[in-house]
PDB file of N, CA and C in Angstrom:
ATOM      1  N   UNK A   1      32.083 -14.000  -3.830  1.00  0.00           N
ATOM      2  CA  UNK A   1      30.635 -13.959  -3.748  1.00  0.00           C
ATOM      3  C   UNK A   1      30.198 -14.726  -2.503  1.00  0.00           C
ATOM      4  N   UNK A   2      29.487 -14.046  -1.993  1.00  0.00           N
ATOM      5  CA  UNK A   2      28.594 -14.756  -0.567  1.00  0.00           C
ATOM      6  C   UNK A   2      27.504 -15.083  -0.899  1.00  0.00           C
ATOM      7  N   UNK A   3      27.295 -16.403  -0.851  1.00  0.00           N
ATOM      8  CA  UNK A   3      26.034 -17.260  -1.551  1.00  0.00           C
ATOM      9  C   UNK A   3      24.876 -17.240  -0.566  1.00  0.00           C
ATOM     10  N   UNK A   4      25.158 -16.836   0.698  1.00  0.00           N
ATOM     11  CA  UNK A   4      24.439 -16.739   1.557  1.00  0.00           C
ATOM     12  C   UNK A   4      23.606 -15.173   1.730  1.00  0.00           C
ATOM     13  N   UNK A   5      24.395 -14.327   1.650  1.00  0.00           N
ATOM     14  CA  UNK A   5      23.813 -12.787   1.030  1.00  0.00           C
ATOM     15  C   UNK A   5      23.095 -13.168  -0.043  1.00  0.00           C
ATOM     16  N   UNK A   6      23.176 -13.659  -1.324  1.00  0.00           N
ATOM     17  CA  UNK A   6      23.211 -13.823  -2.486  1.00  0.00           C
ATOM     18  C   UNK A   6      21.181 -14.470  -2.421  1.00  0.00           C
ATOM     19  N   UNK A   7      21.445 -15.175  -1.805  1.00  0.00           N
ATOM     20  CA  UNK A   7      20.268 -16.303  -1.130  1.00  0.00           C
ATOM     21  C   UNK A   7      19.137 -14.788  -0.739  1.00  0.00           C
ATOM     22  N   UNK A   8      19.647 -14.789   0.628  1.00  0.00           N
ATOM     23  CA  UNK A   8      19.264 -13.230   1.219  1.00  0.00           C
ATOM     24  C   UNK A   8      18.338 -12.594   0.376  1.00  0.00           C
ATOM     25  N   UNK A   9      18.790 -11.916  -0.203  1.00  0.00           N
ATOM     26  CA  UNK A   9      18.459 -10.651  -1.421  1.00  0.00           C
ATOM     27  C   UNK A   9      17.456 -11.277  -2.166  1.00  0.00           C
ATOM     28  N   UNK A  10      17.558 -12.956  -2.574  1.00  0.00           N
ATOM     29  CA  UNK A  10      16.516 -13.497  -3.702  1.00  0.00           C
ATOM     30  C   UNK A  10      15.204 -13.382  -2.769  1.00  0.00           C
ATOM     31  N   UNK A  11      15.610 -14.259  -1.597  1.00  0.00           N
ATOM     32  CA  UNK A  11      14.170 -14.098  -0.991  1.00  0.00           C
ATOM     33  C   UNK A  11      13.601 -12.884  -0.508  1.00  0.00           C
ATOM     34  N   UNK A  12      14.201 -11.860  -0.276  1.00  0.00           N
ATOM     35  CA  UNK A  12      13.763 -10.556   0.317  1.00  0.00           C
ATOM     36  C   UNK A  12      12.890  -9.738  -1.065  1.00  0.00           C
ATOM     37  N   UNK A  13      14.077  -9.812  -2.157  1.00  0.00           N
ATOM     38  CA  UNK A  13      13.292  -9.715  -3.515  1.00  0.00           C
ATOM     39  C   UNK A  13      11.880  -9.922  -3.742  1.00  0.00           C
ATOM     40  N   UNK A  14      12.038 -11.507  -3.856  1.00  0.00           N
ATOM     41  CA  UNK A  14      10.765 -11.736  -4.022  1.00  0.00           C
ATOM     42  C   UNK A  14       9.640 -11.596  -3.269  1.00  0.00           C
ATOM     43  N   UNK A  15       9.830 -11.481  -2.185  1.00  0.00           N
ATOM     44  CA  UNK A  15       8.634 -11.138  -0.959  1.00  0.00           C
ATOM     45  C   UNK A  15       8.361  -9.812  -1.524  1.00  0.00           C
ATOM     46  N   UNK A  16       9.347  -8.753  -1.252  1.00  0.00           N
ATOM     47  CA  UNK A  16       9.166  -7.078  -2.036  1.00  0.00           C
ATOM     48  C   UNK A  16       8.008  -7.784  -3.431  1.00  0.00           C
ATOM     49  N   UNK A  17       8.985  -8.016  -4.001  1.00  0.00           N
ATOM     50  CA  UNK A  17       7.733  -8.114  -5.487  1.00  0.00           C
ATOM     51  C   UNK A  17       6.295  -8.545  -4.944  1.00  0.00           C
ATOM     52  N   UNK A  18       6.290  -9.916  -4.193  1.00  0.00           N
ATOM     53  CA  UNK A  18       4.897 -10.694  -4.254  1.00  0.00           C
ATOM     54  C   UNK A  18       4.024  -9.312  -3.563  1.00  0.00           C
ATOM     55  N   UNK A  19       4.657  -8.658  -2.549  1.00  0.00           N
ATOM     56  CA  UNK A  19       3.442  -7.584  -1.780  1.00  0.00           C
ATOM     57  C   UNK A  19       3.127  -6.577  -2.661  1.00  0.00           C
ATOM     58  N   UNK A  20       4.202  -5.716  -3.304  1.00  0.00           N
ATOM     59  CA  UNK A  20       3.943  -4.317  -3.933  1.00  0.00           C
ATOM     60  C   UNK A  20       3.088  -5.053  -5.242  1.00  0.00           C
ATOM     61  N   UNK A  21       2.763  -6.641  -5.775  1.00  0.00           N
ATOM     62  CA  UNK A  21       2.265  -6.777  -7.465  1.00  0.00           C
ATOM     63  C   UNK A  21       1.354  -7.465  -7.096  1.00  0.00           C
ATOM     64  N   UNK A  22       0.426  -7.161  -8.603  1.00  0.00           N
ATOM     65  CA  UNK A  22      -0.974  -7.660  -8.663  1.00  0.00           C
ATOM     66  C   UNK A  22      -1.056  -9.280  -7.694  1.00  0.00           C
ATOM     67  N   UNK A  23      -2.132  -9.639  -7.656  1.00  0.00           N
ATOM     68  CA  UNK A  23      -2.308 -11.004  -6.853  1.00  0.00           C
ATOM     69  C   UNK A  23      -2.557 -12.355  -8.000  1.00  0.00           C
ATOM     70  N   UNK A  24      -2.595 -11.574  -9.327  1.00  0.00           N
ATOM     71  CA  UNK A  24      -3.204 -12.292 -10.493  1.00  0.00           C
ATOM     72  C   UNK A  24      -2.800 -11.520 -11.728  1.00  0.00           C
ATOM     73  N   UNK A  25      -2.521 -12.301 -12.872  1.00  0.00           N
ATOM     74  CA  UNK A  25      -1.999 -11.466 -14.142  1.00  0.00           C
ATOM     75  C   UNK A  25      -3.167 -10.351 -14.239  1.00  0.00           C
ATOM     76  N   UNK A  26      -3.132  -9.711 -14.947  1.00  0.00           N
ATOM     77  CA  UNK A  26      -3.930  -8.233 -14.797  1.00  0.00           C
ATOM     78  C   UNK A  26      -4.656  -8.043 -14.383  1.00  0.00           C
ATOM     79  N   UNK A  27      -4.047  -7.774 -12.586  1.00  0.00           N
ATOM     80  CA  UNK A  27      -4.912  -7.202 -12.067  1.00  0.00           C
ATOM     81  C   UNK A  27      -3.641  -5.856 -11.666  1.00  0.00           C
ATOM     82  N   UNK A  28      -4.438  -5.109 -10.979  1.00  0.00           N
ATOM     83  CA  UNK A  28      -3.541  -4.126 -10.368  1.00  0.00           C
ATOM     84  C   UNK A  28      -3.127  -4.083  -8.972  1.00  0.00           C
ATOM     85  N   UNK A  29      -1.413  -3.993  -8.762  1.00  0.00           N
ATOM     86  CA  UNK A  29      -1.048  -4.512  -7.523  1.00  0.00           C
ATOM     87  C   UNK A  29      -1.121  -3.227  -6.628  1.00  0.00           C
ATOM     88  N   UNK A  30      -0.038  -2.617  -5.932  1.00  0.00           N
ATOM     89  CA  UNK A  30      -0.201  -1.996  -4.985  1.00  0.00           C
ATOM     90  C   UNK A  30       0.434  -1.057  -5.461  1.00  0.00           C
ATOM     91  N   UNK A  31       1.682  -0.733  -6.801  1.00  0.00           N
ATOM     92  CA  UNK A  31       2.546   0.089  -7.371  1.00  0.00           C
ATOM     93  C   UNK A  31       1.772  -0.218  -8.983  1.00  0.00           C
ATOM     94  N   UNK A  32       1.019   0.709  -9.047  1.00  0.00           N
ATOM     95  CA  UNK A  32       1.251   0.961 -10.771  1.00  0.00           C
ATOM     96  C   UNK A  32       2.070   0.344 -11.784  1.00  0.00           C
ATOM     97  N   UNK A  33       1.501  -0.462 -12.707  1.00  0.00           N
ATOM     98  CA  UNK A  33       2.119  -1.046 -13.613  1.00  0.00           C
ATOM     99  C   UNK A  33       2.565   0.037 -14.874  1.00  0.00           C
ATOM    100  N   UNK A  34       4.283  -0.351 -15.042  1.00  0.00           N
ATOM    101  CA  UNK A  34       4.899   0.798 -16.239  1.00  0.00           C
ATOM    102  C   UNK A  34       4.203   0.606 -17.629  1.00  0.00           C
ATOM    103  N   UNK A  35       3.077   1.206 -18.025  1.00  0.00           N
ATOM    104  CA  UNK A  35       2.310   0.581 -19.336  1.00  0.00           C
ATOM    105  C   UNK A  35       2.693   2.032 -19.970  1.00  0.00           C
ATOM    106  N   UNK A  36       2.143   2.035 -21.155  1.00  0.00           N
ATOM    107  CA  UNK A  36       2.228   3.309 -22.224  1.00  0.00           C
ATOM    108  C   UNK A  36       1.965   2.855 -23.376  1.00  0.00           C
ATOM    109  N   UNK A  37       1.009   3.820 -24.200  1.00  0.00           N
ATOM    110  CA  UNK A  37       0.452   3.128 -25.746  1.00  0.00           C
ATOM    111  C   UNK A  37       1.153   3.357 -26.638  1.00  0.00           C
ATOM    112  N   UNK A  38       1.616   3.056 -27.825  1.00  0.00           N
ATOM    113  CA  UNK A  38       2.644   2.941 -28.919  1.00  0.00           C
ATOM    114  C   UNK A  38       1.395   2.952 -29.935  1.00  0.00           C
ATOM    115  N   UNK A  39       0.755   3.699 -30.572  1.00  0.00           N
ATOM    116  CA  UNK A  39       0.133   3.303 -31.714  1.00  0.00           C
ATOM    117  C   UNK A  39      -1.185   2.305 -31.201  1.00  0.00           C
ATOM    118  N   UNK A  40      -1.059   1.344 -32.451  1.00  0.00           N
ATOM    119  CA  UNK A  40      -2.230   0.117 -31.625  1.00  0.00           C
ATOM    120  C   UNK A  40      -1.787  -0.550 -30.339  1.00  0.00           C
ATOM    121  N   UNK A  41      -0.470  -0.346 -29.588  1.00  0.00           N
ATOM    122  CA  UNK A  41      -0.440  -1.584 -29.066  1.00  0.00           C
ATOM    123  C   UNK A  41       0.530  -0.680 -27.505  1.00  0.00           C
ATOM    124  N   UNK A  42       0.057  -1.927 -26.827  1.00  0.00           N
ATOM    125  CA  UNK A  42       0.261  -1.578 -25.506  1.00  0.00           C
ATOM    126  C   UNK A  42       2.188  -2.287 -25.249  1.00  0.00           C
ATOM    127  N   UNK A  43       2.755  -1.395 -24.498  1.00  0.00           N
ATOM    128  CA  UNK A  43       4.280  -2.068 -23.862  1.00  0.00           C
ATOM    129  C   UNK A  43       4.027  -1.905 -22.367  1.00  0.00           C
ATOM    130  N   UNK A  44       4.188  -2.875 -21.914  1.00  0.00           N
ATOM    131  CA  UNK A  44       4.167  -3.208 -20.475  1.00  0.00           C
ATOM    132  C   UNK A  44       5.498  -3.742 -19.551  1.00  0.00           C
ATOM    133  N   UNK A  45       6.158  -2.741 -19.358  1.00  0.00           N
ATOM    134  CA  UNK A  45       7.563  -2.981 -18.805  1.00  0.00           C
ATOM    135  C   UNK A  45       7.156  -3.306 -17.258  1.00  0.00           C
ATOM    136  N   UNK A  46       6.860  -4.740 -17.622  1.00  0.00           N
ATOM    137  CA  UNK A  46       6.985  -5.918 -16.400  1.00  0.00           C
ATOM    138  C   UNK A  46       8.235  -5.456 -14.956  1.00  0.00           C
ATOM    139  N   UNK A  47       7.519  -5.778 -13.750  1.00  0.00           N
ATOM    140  CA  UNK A  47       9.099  -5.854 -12.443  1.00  0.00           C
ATOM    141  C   UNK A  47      10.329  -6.586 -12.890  1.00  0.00           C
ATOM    142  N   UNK A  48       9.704  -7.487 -13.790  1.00  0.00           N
ATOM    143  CA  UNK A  48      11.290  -8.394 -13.810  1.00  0.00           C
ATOM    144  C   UNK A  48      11.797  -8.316 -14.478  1.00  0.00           C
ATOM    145  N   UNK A  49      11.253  -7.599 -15.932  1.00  0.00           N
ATOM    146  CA  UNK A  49      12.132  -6.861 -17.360  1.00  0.00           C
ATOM    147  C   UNK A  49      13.260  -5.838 -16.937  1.00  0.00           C
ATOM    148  N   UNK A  50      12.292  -5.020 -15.891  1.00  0.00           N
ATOM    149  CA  UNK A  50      12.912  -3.847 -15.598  1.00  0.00           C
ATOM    150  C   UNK A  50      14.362  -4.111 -14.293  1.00  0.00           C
ATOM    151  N   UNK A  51      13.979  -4.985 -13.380  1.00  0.00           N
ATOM    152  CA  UNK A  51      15.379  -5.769 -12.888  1.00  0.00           C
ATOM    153  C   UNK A  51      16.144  -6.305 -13.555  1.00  0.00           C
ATOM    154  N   UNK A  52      15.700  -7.101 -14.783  1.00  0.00           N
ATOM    155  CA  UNK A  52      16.657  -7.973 -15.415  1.00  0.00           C
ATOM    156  C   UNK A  52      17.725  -6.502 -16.142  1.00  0.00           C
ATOM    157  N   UNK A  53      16.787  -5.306 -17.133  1.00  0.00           N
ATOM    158  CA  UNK A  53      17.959  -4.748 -17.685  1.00  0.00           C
ATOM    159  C   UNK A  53      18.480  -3.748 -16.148  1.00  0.00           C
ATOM    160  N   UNK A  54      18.736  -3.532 -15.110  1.00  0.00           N
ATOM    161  CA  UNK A  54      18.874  -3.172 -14.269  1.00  0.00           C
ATOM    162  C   UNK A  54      20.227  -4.013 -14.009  1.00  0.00           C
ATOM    163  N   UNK A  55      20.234  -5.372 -13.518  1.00  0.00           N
ATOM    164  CA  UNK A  55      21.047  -6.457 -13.779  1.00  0.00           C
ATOM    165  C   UNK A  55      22.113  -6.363 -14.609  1.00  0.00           C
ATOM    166  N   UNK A  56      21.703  -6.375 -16.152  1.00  0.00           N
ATOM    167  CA  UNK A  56      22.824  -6.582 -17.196  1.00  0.00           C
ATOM    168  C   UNK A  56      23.556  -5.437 -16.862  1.00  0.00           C
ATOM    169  N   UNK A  57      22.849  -3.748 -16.718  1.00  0.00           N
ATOM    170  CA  UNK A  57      23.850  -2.535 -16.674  1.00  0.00           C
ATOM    171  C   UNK A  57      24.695  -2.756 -15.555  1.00  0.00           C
ATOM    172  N   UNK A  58      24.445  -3.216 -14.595  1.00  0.00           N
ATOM    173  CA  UNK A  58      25.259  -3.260 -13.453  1.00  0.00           C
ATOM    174  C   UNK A  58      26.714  -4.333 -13.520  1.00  0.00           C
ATOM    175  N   UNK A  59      26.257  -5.048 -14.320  1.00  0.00           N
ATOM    176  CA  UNK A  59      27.350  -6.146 -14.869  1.00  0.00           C
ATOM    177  C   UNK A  59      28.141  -5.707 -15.698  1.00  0.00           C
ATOM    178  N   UNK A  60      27.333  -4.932 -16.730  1.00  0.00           N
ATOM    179  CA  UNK A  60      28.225  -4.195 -18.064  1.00  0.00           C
ATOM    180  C   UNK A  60      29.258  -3.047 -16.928  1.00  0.00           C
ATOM    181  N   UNK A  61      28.928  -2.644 -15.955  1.00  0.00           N
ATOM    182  CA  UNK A  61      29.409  -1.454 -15.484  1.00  0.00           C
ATOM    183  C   UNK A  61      30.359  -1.592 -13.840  1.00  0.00           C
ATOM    184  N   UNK A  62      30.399  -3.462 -14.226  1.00  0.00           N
ATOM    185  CA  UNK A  62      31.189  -3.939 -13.346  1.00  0.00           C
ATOM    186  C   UNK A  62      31.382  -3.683 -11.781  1.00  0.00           C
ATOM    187  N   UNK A  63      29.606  -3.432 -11.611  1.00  0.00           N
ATOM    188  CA  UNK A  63      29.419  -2.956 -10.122  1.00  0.00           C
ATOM    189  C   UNK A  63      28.782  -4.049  -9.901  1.00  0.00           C
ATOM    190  N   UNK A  64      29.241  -4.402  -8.616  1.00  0.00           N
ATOM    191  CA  UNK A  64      28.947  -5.856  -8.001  1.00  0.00           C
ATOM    192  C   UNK A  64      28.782  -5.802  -6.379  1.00  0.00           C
ATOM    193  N   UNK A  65      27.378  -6.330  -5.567  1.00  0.00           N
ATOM    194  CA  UNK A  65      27.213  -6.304  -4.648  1.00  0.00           C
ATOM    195  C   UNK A  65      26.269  -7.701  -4.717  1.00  0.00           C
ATOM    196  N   UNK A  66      26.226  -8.287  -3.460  1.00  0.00           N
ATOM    197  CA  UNK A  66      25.905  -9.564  -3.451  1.00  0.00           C
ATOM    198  C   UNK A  66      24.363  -9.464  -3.374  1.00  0.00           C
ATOM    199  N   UNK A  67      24.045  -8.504  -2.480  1.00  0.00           N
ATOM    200  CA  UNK A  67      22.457  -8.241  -1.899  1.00  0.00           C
ATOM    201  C   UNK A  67      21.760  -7.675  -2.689  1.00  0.00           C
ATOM    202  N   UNK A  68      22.148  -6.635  -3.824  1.00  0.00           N
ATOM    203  CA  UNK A  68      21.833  -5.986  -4.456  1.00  0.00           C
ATOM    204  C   UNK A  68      21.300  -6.959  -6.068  1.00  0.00           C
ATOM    205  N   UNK A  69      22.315  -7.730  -5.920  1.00  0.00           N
ATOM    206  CA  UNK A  69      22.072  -8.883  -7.054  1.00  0.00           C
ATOM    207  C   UNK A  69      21.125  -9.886  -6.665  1.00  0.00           C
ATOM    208  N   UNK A  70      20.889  -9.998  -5.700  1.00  0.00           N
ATOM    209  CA  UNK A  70      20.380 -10.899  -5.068  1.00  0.00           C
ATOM    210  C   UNK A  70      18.830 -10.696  -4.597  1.00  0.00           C
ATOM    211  N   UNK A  71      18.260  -9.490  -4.489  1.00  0.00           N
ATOM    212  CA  UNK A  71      17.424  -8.825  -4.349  1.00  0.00           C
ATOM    213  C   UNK A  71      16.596  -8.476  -6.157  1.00  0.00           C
ATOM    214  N   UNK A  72      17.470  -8.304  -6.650  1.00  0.00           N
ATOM    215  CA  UNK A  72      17.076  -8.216  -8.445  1.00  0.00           C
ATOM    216  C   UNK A  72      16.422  -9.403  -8.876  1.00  0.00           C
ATOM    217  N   UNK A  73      17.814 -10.190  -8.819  1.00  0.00           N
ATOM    218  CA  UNK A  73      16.869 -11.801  -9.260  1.00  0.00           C
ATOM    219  C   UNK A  73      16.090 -12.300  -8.128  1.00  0.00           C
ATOM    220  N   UNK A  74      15.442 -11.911  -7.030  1.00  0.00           N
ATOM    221  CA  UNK A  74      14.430 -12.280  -6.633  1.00  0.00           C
ATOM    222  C   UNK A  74      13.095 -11.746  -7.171  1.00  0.00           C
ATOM    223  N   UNK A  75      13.386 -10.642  -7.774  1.00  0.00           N
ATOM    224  CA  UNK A  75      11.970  -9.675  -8.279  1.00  0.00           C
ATOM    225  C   UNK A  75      11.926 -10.413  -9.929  1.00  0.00           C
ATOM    226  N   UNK A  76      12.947 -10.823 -10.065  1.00  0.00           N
ATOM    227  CA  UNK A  76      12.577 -11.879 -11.724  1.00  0.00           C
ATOM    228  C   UNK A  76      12.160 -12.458 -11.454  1.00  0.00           C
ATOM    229  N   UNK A  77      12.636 -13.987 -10.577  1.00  0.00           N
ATOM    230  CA  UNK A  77      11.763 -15.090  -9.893  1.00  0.00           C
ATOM    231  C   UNK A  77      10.583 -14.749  -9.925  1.00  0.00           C
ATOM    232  N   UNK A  78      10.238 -13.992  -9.246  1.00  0.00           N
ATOM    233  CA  UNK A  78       8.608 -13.182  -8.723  1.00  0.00           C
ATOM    234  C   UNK A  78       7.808 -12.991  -9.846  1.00  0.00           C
ATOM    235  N   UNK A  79       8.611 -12.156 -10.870  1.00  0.00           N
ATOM    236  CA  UNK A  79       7.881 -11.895 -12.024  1.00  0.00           C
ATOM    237  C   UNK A  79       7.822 -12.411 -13.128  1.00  0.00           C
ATOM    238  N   UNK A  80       8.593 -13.710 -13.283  1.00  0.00           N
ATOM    239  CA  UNK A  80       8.102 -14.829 -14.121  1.00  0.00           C
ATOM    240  C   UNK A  80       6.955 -16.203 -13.779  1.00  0.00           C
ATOM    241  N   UNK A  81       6.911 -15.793 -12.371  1.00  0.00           N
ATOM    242  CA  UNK A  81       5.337 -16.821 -11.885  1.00  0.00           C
ATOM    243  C   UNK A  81       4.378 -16.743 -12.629  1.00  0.00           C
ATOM    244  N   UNK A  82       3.946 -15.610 -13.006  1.00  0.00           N
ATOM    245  CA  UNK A  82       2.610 -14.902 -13.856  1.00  0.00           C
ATOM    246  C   UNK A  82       2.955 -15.611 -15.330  1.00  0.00           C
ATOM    247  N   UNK A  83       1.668 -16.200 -15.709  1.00  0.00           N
ATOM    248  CA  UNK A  83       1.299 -16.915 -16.786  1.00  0.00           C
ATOM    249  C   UNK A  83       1.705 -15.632 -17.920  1.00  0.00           C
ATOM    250  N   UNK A  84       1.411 -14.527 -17.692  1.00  0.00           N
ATOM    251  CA  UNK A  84       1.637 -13.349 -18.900  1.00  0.00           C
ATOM    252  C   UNK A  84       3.095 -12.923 -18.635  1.00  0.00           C
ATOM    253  N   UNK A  85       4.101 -13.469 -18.190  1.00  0.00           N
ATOM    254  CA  UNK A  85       5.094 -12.894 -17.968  1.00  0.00           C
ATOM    255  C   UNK A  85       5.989 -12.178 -19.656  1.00  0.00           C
ATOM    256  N   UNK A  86       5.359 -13.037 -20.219  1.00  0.00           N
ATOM    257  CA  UNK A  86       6.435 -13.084 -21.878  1.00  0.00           C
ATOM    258  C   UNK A  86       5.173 -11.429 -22.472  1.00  0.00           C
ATOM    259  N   UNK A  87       4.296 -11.107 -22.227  1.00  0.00           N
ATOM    260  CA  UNK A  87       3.205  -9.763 -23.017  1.00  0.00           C
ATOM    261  C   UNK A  87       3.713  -8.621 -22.751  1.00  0.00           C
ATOM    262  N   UNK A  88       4.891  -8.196 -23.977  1.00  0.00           N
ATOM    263  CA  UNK A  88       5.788  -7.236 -22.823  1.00  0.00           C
ATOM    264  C   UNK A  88       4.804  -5.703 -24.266  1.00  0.00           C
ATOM    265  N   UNK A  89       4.684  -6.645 -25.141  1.00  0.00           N
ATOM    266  CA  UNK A  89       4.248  -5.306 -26.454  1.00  0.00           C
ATOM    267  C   UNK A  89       3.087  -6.638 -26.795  1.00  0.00           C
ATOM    268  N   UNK A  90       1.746  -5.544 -26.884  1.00  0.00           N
ATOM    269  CA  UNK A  90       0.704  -6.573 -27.164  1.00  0.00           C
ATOM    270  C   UNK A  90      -0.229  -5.567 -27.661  1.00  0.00           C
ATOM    271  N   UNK A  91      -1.395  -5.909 -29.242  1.00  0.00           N
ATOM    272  CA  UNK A  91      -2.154  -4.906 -29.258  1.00  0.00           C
ATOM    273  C   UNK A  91      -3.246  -4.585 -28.330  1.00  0.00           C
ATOM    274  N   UNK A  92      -3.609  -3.222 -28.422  1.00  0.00           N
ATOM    275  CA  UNK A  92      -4.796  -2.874 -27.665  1.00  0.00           C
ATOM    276  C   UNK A  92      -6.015  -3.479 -28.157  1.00  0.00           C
ATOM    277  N   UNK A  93      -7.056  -3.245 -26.909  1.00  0.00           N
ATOM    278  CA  UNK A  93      -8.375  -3.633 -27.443  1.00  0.00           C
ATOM    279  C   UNK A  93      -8.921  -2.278 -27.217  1.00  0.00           C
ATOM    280  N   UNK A  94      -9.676  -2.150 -28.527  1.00  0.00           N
ATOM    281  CA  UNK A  94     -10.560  -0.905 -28.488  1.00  0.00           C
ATOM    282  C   UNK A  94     -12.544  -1.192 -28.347  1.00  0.00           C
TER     283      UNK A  94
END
């Protein structure tokens, strides 16, 4: 592992995330947030949910690149700043 790639990828990550996402928990960033209604309640597959299981498959599937990993967990970093990071299934308001 090159910790220095590794480095790389986090910060490039997170810059990617901070430009393409909202500036503030719900607001709307520059890419459409993955939402969809379930009944009463809203699922909001967050940037960094969707890197993190992105992450595990790539591990389960024993594909390994330094930048590529490194670039993932920068978009988690990114997307656990936001105070709502944990509202992944929440009810609607009608």
């Amino acid at each position: 592992m090159n910790v220095y790639v590794v480095v790389f990828g986090v910060v490039i990550g997170f810059f990617i995330a901070k430009f393409f996402s909202g500036k503030k928990e719900s607001k709307q960033g520059r890419i459409k947030s993955l939402k969809f209604d379930v009944k009463r309640y809203t699922v909001h597959l967050h940037h960094w949910f969707i890197a993190l299981i992105i992450l595990i498959l790539l591990v389960a599937l024993e594909f390994y690149n330094d930048l590529i990993y490194g670039i993932l967990i920068g978009l988690i970093i990114q997307g656990l700043t936001y105070r709502d990071f944990y509202k992944i299934v929440y009810q609607r308001k009608f």
